[in-house]
Protein backbone atom coordinates (compact mmCIF):
# COMPACT_ATOMS: atom_id res chain seq x y z
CA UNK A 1 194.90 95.83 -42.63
CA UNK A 2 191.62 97.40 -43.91
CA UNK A 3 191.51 95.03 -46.79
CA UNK A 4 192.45 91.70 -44.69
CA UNK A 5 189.24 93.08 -42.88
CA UNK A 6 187.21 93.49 -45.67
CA UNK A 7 188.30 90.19 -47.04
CA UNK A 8 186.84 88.38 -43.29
CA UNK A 9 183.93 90.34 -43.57
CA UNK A 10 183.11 89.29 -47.16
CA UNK A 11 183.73 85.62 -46.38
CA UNK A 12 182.05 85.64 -43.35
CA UNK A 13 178.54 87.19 -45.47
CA UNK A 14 178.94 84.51 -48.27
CA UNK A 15 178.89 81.29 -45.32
CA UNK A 16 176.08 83.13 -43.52
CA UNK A 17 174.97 83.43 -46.82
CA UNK A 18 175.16 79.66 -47.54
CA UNK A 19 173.64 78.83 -44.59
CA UNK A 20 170.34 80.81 -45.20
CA UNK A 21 170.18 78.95 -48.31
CA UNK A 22 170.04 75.59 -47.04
CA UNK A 23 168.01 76.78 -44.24
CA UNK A 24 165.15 77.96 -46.28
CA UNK A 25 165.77 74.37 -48.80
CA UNK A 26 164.83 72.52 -45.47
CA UNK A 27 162.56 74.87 -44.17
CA UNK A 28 159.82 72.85 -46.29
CA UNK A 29 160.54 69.83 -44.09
CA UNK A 30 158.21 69.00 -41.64
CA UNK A 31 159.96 68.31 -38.49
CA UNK A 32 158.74 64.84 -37.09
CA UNK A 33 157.78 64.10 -33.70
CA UNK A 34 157.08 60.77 -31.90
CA UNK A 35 153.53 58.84 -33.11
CA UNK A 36 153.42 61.21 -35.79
CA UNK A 37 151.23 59.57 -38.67
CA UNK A 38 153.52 59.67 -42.24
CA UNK A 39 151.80 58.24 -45.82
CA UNK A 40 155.68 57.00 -47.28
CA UNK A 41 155.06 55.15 -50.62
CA UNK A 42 158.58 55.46 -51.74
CA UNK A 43 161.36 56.63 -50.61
CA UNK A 44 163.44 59.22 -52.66
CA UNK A 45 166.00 60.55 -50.55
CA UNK A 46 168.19 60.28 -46.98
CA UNK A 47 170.09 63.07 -46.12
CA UNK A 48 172.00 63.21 -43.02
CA UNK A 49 175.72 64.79 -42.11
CA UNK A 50 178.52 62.53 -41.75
CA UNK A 51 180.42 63.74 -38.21
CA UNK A 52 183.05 61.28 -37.05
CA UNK A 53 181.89 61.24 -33.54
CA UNK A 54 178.83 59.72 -32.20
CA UNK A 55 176.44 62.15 -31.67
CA UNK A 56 173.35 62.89 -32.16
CA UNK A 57 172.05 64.52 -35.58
CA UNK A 58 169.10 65.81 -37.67
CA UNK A 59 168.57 63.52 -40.84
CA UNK A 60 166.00 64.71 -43.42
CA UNK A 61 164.42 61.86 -45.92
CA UNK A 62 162.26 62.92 -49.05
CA UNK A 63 159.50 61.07 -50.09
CA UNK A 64 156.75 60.13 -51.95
CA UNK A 65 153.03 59.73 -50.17
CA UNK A 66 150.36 57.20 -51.63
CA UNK A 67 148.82 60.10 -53.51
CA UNK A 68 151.68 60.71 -55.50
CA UNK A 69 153.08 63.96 -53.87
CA UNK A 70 156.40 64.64 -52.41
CA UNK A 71 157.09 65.88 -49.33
CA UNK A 72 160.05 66.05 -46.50
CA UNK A 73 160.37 65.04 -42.88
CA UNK A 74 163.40 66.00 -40.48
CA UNK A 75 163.85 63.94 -37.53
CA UNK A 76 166.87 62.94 -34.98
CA UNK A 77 169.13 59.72 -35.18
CA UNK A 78 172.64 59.00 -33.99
CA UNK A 79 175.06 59.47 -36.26
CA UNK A 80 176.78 56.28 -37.86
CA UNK A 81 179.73 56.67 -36.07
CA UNK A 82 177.67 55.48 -33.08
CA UNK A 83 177.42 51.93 -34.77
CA UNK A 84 181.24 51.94 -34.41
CA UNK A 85 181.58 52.94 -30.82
């Protein structure tokens, strides 16, 4: 019993775990709000989840600004299963 225990507990630490990681990837994203001014030369990246119900969810694209740097922006969007409903 002590080690079925154990065993939750560990696996329970490594998603936590997980989480903080991707947390602190994102954390670097600026999170957009309405009128906000962005400087998008090129677009590198869209990353958004996938859920299979419409709903709404945090997307985060990656980009290049006219001076060459990259930088991130999170925003809201419904999901793509929305397009479907």
């Amino acid at each position: 019993m002590n080690r079925a225990i154990t065993t939750r507990t560990t696996l329970l630490l490594a998603v936590l775990a997980s989480g903080s990681v991707f947390a602190a990837k994102s954390a670097d994203a600026l999170s957009y709000s309405y009128g906000m001014p962005l400087d998008v030369a090129r677009v590198i990246s869209i990353d958004e989840p996938s859920p299979l119900t419409c709903e709404t969810i945090q997307a985060k694209m990656t980009y290049v600004d006219s001076k060459g740097e990259e930088k991130s922006v999170t925003y809201l969007k419904a999901s793509s299963a929305c397009a479907s409903s």
